[in-house]
Each structure stands twice: as structure tokens, then as C-alpha cells.
C-alpha atoms as a PDB file:
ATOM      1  CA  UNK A   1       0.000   0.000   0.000  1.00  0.00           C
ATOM      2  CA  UNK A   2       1.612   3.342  -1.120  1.00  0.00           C
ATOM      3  CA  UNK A   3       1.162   5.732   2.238  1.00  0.00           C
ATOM      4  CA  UNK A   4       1.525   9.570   2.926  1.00  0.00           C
ATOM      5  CA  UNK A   5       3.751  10.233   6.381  1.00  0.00           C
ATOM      6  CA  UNK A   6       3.395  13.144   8.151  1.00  0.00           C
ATOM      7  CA  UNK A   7       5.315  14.403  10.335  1.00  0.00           C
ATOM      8  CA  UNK A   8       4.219  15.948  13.720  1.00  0.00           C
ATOM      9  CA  UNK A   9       4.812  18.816  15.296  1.00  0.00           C
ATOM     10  CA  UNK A  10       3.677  20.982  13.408  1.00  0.00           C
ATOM     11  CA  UNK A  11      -0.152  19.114  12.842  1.00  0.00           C
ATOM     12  CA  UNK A  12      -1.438  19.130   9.658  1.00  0.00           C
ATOM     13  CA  UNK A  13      -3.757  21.957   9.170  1.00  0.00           C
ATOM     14  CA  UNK A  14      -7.454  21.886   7.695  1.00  0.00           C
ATOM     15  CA  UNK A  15      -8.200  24.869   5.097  1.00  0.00           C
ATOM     16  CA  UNK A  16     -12.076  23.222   3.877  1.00  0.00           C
ATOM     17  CA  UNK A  17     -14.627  20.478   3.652  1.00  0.00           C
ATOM     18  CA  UNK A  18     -17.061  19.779   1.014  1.00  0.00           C
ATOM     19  CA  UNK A  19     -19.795  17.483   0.349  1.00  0.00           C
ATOM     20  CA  UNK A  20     -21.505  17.024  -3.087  1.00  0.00           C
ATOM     21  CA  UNK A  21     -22.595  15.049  -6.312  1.00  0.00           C
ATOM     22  CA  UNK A  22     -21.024  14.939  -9.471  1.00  0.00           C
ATOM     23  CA  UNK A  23     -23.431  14.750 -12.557  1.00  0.00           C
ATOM     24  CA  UNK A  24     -23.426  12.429 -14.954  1.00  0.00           C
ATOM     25  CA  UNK A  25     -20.787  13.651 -17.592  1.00  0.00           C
ATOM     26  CA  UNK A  26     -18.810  16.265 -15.133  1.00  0.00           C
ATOM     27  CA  UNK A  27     -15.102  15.865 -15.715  1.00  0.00           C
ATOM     28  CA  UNK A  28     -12.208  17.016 -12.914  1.00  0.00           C
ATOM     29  CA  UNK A  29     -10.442  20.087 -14.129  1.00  0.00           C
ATOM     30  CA  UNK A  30      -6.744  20.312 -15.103  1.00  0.00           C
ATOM     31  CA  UNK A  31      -4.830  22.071 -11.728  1.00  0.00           C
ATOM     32  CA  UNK A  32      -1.809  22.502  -9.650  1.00  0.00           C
ATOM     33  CA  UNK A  33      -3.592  22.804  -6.148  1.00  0.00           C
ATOM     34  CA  UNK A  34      -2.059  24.552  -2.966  1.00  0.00           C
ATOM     35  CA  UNK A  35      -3.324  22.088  -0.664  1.00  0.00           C
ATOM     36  CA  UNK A  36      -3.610  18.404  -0.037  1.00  0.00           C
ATOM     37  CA  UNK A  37      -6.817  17.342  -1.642  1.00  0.00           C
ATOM     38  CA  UNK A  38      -8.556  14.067   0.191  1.00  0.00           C
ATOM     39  CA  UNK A  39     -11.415  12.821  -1.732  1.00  0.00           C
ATOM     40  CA  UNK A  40     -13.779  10.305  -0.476  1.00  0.00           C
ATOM     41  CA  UNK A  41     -16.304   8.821  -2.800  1.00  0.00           C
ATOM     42  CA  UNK A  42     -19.829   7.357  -1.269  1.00  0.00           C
ATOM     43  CA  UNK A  43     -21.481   6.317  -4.924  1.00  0.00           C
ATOM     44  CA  UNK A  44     -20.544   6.256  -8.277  1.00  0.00           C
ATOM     45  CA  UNK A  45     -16.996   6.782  -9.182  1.00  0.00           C
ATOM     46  CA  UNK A  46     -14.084  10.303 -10.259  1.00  0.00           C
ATOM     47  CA  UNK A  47     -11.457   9.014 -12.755  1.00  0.00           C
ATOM     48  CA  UNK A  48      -8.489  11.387 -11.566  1.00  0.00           C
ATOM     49  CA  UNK A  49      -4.839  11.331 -12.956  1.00  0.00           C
ATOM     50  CA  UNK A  50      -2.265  12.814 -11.004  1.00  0.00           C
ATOM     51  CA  UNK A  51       1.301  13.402 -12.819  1.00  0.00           C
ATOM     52  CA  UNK A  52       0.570  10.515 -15.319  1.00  0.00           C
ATOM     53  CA  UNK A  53      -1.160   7.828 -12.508  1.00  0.00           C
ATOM     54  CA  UNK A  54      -4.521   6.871 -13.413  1.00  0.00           C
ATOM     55  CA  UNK A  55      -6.921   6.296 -10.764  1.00  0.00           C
ATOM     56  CA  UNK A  56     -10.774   5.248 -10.194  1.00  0.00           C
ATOM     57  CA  UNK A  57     -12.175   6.420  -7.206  1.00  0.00           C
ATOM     58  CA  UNK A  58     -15.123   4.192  -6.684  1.00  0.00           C
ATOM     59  CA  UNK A  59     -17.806   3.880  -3.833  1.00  0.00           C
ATOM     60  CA  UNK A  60     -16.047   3.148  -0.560  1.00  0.00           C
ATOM     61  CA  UNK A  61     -12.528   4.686  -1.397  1.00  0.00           C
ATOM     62  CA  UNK A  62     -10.503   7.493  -1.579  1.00  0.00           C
ATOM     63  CA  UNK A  63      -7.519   9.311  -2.657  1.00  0.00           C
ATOM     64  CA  UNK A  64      -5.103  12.331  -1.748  1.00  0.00           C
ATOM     65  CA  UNK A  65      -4.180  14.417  -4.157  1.00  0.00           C
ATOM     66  CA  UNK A  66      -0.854  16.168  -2.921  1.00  0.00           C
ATOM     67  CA  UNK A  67      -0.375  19.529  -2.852  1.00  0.00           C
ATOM     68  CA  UNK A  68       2.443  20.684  -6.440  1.00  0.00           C
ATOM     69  CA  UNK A  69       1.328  17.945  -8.674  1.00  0.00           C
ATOM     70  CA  UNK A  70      -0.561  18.795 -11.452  1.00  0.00           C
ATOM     71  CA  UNK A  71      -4.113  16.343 -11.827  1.00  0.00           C
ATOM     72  CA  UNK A  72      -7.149  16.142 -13.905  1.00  0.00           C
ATOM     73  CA  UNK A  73      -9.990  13.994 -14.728  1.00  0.00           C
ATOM     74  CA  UNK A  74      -8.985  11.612 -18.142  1.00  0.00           C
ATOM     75  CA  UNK A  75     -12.588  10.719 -18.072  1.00  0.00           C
ATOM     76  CA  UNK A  76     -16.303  11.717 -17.541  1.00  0.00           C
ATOM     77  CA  UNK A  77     -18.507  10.713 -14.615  1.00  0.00           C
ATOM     78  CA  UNK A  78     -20.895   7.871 -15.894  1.00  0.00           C
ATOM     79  CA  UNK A  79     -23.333   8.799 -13.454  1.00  0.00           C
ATOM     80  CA  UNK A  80     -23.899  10.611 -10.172  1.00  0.00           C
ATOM     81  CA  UNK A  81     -20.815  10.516  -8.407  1.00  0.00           C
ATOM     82  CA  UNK A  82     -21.481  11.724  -4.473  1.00  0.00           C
ATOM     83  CA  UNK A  83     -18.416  12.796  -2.938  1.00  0.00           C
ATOM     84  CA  UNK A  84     -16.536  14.748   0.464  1.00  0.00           C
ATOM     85  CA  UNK A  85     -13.275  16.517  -0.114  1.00  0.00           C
ATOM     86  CA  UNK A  86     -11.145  17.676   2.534  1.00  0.00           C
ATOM     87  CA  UNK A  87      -8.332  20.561   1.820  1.00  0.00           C
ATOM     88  CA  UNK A  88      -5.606  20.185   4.389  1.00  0.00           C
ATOM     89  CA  UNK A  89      -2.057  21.989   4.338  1.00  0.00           C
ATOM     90  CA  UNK A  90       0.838  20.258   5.693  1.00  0.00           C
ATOM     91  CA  UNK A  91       4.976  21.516   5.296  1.00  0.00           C
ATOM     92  CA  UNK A  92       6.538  17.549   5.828  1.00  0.00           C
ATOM     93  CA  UNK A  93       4.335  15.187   3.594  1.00  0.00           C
ATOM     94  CA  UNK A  94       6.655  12.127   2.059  1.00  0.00           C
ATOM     95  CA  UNK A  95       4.899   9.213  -0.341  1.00  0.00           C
ATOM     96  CA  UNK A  96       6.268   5.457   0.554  1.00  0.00           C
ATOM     97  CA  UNK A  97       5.414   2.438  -0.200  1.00  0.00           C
ATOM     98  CA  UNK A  98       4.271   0.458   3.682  1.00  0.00           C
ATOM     99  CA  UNK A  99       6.940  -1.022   5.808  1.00  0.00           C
ATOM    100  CA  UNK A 100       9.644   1.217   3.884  1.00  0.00           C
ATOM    101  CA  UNK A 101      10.296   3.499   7.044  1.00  0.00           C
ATOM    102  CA  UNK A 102       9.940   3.357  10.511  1.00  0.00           C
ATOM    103  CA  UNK A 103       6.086   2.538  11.105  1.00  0.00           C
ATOM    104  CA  UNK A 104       3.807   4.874  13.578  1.00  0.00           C
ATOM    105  CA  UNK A 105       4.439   2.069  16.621  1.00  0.00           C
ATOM    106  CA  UNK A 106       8.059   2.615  16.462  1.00  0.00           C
ATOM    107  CA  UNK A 107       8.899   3.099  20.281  1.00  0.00           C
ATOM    108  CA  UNK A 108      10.479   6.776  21.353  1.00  0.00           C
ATOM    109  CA  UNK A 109      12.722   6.742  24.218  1.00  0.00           C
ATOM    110  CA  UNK A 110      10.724   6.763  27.369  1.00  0.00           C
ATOM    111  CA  UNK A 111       9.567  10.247  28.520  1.00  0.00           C
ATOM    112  CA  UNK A 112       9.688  11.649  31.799  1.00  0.00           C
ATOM    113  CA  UNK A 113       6.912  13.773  33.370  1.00  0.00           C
ATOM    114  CA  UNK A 114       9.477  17.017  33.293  1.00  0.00           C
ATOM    115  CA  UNK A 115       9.589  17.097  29.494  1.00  0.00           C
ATOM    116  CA  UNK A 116       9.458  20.171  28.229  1.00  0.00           C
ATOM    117  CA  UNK A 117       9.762  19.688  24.593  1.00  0.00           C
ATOM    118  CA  UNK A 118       7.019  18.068  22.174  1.00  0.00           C
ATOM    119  CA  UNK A 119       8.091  14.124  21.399  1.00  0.00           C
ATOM    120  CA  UNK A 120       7.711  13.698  17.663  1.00  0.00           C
ATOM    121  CA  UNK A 121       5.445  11.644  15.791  1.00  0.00           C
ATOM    122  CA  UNK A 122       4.325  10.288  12.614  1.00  0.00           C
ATOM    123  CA  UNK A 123       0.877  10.612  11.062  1.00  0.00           C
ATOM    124  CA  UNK A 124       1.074   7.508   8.215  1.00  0.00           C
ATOM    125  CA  UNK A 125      -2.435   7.507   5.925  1.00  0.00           C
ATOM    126  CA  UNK A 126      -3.195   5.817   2.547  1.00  0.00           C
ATOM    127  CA  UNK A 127      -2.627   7.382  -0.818  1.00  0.00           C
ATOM    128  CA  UNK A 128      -5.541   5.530  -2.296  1.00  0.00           C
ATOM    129  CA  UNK A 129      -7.516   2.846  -0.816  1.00  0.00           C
ATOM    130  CA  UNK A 130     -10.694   1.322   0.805  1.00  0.00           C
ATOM    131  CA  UNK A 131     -12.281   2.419   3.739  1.00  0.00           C
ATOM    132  CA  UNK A 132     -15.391   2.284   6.026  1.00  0.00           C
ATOM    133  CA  UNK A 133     -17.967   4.337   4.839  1.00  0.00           C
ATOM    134  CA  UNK A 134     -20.493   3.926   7.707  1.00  0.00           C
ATOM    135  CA  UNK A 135     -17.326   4.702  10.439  1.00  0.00           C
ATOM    136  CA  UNK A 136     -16.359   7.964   8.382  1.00  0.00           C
ATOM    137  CA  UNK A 137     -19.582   9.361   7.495  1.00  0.00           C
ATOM    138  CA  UNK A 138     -20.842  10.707  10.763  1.00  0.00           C
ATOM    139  CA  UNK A 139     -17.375  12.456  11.100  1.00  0.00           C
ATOM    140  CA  UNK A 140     -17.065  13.771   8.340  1.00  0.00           C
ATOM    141  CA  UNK A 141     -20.762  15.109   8.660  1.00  0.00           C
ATOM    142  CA  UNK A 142     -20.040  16.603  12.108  1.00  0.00           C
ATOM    143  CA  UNK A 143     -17.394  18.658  10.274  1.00  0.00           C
ATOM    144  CA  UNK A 144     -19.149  19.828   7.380  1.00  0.00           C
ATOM    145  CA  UNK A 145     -21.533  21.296  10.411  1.00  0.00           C
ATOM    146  CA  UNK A 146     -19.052  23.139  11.665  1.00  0.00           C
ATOM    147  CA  UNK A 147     -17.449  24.316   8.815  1.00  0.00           C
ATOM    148  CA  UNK A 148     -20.347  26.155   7.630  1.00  0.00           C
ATOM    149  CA  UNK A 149     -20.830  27.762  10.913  1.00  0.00           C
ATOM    150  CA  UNK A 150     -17.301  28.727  11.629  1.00  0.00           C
ATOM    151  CA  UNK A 151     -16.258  30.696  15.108  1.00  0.00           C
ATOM    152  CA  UNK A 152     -12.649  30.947  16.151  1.00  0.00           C
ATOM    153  CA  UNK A 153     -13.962  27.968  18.915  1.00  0.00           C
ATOM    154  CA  UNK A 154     -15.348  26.450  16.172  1.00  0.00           C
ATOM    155  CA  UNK A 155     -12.622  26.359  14.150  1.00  0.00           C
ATOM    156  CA  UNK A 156     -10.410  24.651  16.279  1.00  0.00           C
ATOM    157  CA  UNK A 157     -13.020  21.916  17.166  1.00  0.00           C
ATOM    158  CA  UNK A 158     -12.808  21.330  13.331  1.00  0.00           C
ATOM    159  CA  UNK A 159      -9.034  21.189  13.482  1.00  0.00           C
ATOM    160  CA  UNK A 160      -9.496  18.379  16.792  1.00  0.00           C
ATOM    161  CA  UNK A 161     -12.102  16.752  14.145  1.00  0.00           C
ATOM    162  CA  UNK A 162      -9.645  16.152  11.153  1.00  0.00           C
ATOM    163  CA  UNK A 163      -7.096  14.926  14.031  1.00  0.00           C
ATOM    164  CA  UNK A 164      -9.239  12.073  14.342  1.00  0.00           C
ATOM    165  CA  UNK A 165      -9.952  11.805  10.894  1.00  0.00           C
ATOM    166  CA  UNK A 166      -6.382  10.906   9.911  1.00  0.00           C
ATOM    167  CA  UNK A 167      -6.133   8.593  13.118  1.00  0.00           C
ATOM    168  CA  UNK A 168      -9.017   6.898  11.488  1.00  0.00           C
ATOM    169  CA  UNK A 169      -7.464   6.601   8.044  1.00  0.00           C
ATOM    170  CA  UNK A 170      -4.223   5.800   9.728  1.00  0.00           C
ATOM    171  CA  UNK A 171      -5.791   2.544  11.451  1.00  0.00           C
ATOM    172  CA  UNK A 172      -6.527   1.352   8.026  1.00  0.00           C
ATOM    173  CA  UNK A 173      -2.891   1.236   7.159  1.00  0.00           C
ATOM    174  CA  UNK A 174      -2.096  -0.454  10.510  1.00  0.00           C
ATOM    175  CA  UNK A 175      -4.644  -3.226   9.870  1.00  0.00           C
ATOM    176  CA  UNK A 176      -3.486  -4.020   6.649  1.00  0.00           C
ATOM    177  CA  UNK A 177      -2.362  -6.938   5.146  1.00  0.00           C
ATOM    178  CA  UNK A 178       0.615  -5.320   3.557  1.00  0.00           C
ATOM    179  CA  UNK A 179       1.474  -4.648   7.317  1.00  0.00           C
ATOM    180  CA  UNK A 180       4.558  -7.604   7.701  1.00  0.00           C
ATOM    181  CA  UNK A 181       4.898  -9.867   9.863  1.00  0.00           C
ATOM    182  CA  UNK A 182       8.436  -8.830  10.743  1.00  0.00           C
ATOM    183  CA  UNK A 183       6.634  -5.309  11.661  1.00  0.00           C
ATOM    184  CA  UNK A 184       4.081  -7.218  13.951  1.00  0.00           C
ATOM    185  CA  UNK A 185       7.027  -9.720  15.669  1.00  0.00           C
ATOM    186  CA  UNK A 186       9.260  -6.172  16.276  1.00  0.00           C
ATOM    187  CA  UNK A 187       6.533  -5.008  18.511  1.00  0.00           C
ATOM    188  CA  UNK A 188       5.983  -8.232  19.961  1.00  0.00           C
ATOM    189  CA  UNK A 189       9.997  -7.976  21.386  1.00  0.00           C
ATOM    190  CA  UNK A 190       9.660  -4.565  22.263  1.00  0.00           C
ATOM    191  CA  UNK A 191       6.672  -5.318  24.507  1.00  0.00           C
ATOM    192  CA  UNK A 192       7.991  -8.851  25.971  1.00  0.00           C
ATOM    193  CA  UNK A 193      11.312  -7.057  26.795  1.00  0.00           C
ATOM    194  CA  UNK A 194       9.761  -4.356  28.389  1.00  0.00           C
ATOM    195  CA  UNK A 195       7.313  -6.106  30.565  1.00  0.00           C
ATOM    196  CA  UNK A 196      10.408  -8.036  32.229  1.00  0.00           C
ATOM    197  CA  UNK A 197      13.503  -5.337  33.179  1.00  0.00           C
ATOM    198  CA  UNK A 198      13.439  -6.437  36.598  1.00  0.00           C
ATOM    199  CA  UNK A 199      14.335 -10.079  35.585  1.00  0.00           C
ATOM    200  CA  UNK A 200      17.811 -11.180  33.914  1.00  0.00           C
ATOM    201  CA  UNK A 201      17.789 -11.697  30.185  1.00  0.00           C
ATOM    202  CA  UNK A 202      17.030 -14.710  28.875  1.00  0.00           C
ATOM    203  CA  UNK A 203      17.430 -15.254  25.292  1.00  0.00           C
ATOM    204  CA  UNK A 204      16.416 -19.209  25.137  1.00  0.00           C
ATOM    205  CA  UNK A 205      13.221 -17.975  27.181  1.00  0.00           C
ATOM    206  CA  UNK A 206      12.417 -15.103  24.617  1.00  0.00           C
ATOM    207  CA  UNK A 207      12.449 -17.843  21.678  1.00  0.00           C
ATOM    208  CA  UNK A 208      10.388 -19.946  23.549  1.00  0.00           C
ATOM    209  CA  UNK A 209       7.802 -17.709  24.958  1.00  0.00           C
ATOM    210  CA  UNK A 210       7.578 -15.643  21.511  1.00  0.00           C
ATOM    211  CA  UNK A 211       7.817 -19.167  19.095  1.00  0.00           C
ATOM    212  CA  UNK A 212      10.561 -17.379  16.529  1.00  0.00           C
ATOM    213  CA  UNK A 213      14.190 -18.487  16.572  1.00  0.00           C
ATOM    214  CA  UNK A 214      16.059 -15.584  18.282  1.00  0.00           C
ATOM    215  CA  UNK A 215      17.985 -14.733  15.648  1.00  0.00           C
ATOM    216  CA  UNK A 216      14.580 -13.849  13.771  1.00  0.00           C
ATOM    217  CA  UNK A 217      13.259 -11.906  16.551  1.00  0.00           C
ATOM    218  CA  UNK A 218      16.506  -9.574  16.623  1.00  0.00           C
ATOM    219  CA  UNK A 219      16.326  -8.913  13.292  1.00  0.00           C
ATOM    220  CA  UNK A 220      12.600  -8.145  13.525  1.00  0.00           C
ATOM    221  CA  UNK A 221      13.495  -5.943  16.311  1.00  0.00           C
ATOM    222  CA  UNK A 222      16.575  -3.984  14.838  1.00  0.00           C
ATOM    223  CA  UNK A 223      14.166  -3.053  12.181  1.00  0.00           C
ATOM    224  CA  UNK A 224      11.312  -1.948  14.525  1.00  0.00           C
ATOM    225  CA  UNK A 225      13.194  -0.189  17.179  1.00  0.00           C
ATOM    226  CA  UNK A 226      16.770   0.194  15.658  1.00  0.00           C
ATOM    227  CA  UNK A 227      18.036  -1.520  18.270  1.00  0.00           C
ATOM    228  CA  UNK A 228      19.303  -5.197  19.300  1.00  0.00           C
ATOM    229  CA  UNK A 229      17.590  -6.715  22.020  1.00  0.00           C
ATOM    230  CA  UNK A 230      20.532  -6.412  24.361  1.00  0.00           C
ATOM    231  CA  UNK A 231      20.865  -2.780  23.485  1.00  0.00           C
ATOM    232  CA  UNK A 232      17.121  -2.161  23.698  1.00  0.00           C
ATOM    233  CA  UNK A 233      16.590  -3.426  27.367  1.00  0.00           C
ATOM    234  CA  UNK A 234      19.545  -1.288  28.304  1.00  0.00           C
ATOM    235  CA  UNK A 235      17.744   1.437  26.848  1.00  0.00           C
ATOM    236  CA  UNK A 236      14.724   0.737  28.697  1.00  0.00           C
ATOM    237  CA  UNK A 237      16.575   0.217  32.169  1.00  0.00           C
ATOM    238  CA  UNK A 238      18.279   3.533  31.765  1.00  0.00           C
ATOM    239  CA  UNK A 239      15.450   5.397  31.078  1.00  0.00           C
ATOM    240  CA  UNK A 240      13.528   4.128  33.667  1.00  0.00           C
ATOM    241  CA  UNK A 241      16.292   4.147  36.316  1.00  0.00           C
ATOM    242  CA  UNK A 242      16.042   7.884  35.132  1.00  0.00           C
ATOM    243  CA  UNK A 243      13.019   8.296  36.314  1.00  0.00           C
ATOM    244  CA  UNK A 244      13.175   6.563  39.793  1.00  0.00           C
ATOM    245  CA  UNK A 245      16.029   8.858  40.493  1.00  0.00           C
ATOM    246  CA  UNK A 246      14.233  11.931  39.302  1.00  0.00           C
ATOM    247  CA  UNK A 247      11.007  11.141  41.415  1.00  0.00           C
ATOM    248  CA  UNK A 248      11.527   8.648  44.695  1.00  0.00           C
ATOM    249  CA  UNK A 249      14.286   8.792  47.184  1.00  0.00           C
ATOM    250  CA  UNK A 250      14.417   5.117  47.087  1.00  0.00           C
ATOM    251  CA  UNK A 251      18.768   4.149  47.599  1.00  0.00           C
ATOM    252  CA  UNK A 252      20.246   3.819  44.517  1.00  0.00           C
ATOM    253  CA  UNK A 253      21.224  -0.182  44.863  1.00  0.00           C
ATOM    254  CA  UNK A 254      16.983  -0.417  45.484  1.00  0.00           C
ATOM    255  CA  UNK A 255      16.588   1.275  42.072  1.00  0.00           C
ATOM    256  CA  UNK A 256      19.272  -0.518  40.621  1.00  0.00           C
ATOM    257  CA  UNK A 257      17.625  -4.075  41.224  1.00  0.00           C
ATOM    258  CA  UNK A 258      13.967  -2.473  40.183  1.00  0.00           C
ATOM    259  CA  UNK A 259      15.698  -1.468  36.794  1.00  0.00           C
ATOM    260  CA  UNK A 260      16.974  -5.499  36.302  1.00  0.00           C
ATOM    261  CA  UNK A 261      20.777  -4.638  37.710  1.00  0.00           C
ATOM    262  CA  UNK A 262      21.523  -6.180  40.661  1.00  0.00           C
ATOM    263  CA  UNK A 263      25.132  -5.947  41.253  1.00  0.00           C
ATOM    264  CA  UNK A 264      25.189  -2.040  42.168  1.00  0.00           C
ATOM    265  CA  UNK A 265      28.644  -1.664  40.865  1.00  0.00           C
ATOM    266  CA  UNK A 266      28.092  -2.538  37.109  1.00  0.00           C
ATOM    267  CA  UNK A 267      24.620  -0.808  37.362  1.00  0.00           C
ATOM    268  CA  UNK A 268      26.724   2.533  38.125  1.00  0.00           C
ATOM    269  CA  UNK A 269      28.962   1.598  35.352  1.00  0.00           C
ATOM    270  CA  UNK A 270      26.736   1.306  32.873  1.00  0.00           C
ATOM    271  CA  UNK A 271      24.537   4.107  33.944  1.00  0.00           C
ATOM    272  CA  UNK A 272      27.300   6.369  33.684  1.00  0.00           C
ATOM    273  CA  UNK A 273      28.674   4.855  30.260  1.00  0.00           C
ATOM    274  CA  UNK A 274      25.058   5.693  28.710  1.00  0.00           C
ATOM    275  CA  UNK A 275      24.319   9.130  30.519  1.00  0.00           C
ATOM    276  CA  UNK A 276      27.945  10.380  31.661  1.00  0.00           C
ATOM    277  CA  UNK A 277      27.447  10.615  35.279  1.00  0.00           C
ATOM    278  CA  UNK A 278      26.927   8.637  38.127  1.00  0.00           C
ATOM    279  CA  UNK A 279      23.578   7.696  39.414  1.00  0.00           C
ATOM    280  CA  UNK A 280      24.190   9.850  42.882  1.00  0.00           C
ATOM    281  CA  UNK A 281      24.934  12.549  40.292  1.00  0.00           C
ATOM    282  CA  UNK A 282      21.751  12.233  37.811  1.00  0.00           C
ATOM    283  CA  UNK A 283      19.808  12.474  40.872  1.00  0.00           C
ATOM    284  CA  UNK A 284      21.559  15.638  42.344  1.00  0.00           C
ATOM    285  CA  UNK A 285      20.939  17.187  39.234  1.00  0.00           C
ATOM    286  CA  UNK A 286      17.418  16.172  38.734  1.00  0.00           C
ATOM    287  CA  UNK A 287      15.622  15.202  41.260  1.00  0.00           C
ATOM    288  CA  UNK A 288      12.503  17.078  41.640  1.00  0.00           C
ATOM    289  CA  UNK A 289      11.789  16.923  45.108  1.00  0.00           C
ATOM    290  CA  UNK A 290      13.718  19.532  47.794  1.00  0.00           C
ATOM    291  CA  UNK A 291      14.804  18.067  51.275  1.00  0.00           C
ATOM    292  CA  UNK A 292      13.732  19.870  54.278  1.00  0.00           C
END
């Protein structure tokens, strides 16, 4: 499935919404359009080209029409064609093909609650595909009602309402089949690694809970998370020893052990390797709480 990823912050911005019907014979003008153009078609079927690609937007799909390239219809509505557009603006838009980048599930490094800058994110929807008319309809109906009475409040409820728009058509590309197995096994050794820090690694136990050779499962995982498995609990331990020394005055050999380290000695080592000081000096530095 070819996909459109966006990248977030900054969100993807809503200019309009339409809703109408196509008569018999009506043919899509020739244009460059400033805006992303996402057409969804309820009955009867657009024939759109876009920079030489030919497509048929039938009942039950749709299409975006990216903002620069030139379209135009190569042939006439054959009958009533009902249709919703949606004009959206958006300054990082890239066109893949699925599973060629890192997918929306890829895990970011563990956040702390004293973040002060945005994590980043990924927005991933279809270029042209099926969907789920009766799931989009009353959405897309609730912001065609606001469009046309527009306040500043209003307008920003309308922005919330294409949010969850795209996180709609973005489930479709999660749930499909061109979604790999290797993508569905690398979250599968993220979350089994995570869920046991505290114990000691156990790679003859991770290919016999998870049914995959371990070899497999590290590959599956480097892709997923960039990371070997090794490396990727380490990660996780860090981070979360992090935050236990940021927010509890537990002693440090206690958080060691709750973070899966229980010689205090290489704990300190390693903590120090991956963050450059000591874990008495992370928490000097950050912890959030002030003794009496």
C-alpha cells in the first residue's frame, strides 16, 4: 500500500470540507492545487490522474491528491458521483510504499513527566484505498456542520475533528495486510522485553515464549526499534532508572535491582557509560523533590 507520512509537530492543518454530487458527464479540471486534496467517494466513481497515474475512485474509497502535482480527470462521470473533499495543508508530507520506514508504533525513548519539549510523531495515511464508509460518514458530517458555521472555537473543534480523521485513516494502514509480519514480531519484542527489566535476560526464554528463533526476533526488532535486544533493554533500564532517580528517594542499589541490575557496581557503570554521570549525580541534578 503506497502511504503519505506526516510528520508531527507541526499538525497538519485543515483549510475546507465539502460534500456534493457529481453529474453524470462532469469531468475534474486540469490544476496545480495549494493544498492536499482528500477525496472520499460514497457512490458512483471520479477518474483522476495525477502526474501521469490513473486512478478510479469508486464507492467506498478514496484518494489524496498532494499539494504541487498537477491532476485532472482523463474521463467523464458515468453517473452521479457523491463525494466529500477535505483541503488540508501540511509543510513535511513524504509518499512510501508500507513497511519502507519506521512505522507509527516505532517506540520513542521513554519520557519523563518534566519534558518540556514536544516528542515527535508520525501521522502515516493511505494514498488511495478502501475504507469504512459507515465509520467515516458521521465524522465527516459533524465537520461539514461546523465548517459552515465557523467561530474561532469552532474552528479549532474542526481542526481536533480532522485529528481524528487521519487517526481513522491511519488505522486502516495499521490493519493491513501489507502490514509484515516482521513489523508485527518487532513489537511483539519490544513489549515482551519491556514487561520483564526487573528479571535477567534470557534469550532461550524469549524464543520460547515468543515461538521465533532468536535470531529472527533480533532482526525483527533492529528493524522496529533500531536496536538489538541487548541494546534495547539497556535502553529501557536507563530510562527508567532515570526516572526513579528523578522522582523517589528510594537508595540507589533499590533502584538498581527495580531497573533489572543487581550488582550495584556494574549498574553505576553502565549508567554512567550511557548518561555520563553517576547515578548519585543524575539524581543531584534532577531530582525534583527539595529536602527539608
Amino acid at each position: 500500500m503506497r502511504t503519505l507520512e506526516l510528520n508531527v509537530p507541526p499538525f497538519p492543518r485543515i483549510a475546507a470540507i465539502g460534500h456534493g454530487v457529481w453529474r453524470k458527464g462532469m469531468i475534474h479540471a486540469q490544476r496545480v492545487f495549494g493544498a492536499h486534496d482528500l477525496i472520499i467517494c460514497c457512490s458512483g466513481a471520479l477518474f483522476i490522474e495525477e502526474e501521469g497515474e490513473r486512478y478510479e475512485v469508486g464507492p467506498g474509497k478514496m484518494l489524496v491528491l498532494e499539494e504541487g502535482l498537477r491532476h485532472k480527470g482523463f474521463r467523464a462521470t458515468e453517473e452521479d458521483t457523491e463525494v466529500y473533499w477535505v483541503h488540508y495543508r501540511h509543510d513535511s508530507v513524504s509518499e512510501t510504499e508500507s513497511g519502507e520506514s519506521g512505522a507509527p508504533g516505532q517506540p520513542l525513548l521513554p519520557r519523563s513527566s518534566q519534558e518540556t519539549q514536544p516528542s515527535p510523531g508520525k501521522v502515516v495515511i493511505p494514498k488511495f484505498a478502501d475504507i469504512e464508509l459507515a465509520e467515516l460518514r458521521p465524522l465527516l458530517d459533524g465537520m461539514l456542520s461546523l465548517y459552515e458555521t465557523l467561530t474561532l472555537a469552532r474552528s479549532y473543534e474542526l481542526q481536533v475533528e480532522f485529528c481524528r480523521l487521519l487517526l481513522l485513516l491511519q488505522r486502516k494502514v495499521n490493519g493491513s495486510a501489507a502490514r509484515s509480519r516482521a513489523d508485527r514480531l518487532g513489537e511483539l519484542a519490544a513489549a515482551y522485553i519491556a514487561e520483564r527489566l526487573e528479571s535477567p535476560f534470557d534469550a532461550a526464554a524469549m524464543e520460547r515464549d515468543l515461538h521465533y528463533h532468536f535470531d529472527y526476533l533480533s532482526r525483527c526488532l533492529k528493524q522496529h526499534a533500531g536496536l538489538s535486544p541487548l541494546a534495547y533493554r539497556h535502553r529501557l533500564q536507563i530510562e527508567r532508572a532515570k526516572r526513579l532517580l528523578a522522582h523517589s528517594d528510594e537508595p540507589l542499589a533499590r533502584i538498581g535491582e527495580r531497573c533489572g541490575f543487581p550488582d550495584p557496581s556494574y549498574f553505576a557503570r553502565l549508567f554512567k557509560r550511557e548518561t555520563s554521570l553517576t547515578p548519585g549525580e543524575y539524581r543531584r541534578r534532577h531530582n525534583v523533590f527539595q529536602s527539608e
